[in-house]
C-alpha atoms as a PDB file:
ATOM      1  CA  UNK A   1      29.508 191.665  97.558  1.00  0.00           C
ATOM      2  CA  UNK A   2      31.221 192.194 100.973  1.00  0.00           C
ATOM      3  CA  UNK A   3      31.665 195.048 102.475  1.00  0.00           C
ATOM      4  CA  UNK A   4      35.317 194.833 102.521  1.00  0.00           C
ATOM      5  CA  UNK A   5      35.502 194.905  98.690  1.00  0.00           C
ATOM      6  CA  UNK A   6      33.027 197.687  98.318  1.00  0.00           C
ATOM      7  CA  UNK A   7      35.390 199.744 100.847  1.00  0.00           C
ATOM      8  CA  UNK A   8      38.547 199.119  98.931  1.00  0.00           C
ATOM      9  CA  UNK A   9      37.212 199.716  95.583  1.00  0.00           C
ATOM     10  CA  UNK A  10      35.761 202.818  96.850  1.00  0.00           C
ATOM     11  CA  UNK A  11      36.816 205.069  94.048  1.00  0.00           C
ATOM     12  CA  UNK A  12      34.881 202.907  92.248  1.00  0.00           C
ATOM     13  CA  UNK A  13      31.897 202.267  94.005  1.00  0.00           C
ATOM     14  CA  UNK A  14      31.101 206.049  94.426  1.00  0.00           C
ATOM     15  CA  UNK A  15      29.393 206.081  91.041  1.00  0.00           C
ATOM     16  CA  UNK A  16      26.916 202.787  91.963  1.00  0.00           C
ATOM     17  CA  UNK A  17      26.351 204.562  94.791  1.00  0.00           C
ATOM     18  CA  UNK A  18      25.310 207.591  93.586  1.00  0.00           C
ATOM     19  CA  UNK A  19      23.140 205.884  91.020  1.00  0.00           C
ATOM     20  CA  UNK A  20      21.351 204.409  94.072  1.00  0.00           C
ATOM     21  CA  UNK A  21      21.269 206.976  96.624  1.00  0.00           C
ATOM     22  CA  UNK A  22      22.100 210.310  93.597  1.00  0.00           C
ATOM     23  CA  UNK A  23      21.444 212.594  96.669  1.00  0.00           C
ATOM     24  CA  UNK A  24      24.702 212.212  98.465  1.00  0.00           C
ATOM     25  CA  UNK A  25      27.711 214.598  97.366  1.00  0.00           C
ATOM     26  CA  UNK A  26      30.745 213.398  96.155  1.00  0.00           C
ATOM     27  CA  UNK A  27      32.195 215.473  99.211  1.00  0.00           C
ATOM     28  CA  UNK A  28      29.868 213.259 101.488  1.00  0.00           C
ATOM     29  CA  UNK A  29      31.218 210.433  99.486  1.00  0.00           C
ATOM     30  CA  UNK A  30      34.956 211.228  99.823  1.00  0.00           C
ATOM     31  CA  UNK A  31      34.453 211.748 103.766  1.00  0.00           C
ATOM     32  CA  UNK A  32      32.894 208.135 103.891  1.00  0.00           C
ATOM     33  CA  UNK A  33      35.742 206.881 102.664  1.00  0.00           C
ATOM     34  CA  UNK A  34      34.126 203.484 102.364  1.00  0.00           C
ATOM     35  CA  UNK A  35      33.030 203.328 105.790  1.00  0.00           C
ATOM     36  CA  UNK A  36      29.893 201.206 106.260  1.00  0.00           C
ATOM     37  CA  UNK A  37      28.011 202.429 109.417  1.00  0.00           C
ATOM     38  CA  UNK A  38      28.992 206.558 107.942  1.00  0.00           C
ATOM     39  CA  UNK A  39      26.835 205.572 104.945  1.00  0.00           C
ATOM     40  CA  UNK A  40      24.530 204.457 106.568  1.00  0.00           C
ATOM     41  CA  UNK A  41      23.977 207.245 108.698  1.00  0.00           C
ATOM     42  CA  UNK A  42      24.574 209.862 106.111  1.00  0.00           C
ATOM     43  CA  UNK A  43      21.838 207.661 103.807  1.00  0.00           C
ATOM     44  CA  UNK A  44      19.560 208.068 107.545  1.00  0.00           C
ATOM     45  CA  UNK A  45      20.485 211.690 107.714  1.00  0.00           C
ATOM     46  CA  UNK A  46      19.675 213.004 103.765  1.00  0.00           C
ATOM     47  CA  UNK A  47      16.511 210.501 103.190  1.00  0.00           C
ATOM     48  CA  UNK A  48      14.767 210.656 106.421  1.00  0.00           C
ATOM     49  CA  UNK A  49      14.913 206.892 107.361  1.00  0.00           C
ATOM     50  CA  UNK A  50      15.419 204.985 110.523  1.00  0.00           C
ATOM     51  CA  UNK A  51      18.532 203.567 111.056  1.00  0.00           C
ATOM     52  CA  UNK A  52      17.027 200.320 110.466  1.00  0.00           C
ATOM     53  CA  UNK A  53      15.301 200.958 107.351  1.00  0.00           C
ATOM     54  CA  UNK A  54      19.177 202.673 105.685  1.00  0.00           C
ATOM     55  CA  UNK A  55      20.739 199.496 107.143  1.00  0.00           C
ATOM     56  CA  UNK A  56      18.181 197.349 105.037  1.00  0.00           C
ATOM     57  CA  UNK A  57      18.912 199.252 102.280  1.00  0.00           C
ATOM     58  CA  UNK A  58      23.049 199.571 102.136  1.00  0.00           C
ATOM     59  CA  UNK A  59      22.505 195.645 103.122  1.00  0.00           C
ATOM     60  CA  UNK A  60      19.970 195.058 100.201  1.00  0.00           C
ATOM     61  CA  UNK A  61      22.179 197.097  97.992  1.00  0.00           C
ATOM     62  CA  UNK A  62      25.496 195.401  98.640  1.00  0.00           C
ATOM     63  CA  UNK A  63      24.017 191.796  98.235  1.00  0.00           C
ATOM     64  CA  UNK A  64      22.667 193.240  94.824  1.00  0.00           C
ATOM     65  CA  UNK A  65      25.577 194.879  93.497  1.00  0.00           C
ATOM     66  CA  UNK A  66      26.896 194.429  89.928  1.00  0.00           C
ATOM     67  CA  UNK A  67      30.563 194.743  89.636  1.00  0.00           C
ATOM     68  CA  UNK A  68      30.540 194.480  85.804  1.00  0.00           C
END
């Protein structure tokens, strides 16, 4: 799925993101706003990755998403 859909089906996309990363807030969430590179950072920031390694991951979960 591209990022652009994930962004404006945010709403909706908060709960498959919080199955995947059940860390983040759904404060954290609603300042994201759907923005790619703040999730990312804020995925860096809680789980102790490199930026590279939470950019694999947001990338590995958005080609995997199920929008069913």
């Amino acid at each position: 799925m591209n990022w652009d859909t994930i962004s404006g089906q945010w709403k909706q996309m908060k709960g498959k993101i919080k199955e995947n990363w059940g860390d983040l807030t759904d404060d954290e969430l609603d300042r994201i706003a759907g923005k790619r590179d703040q999730l990312v950072g804020k995925i860096q920031e809680r789980y102790g990755l490199s930026k590279e390694e939470a950019e694999r991951r947001v990338r590995d979960w958005t080609d995997n998403i199920d929008t069913h």
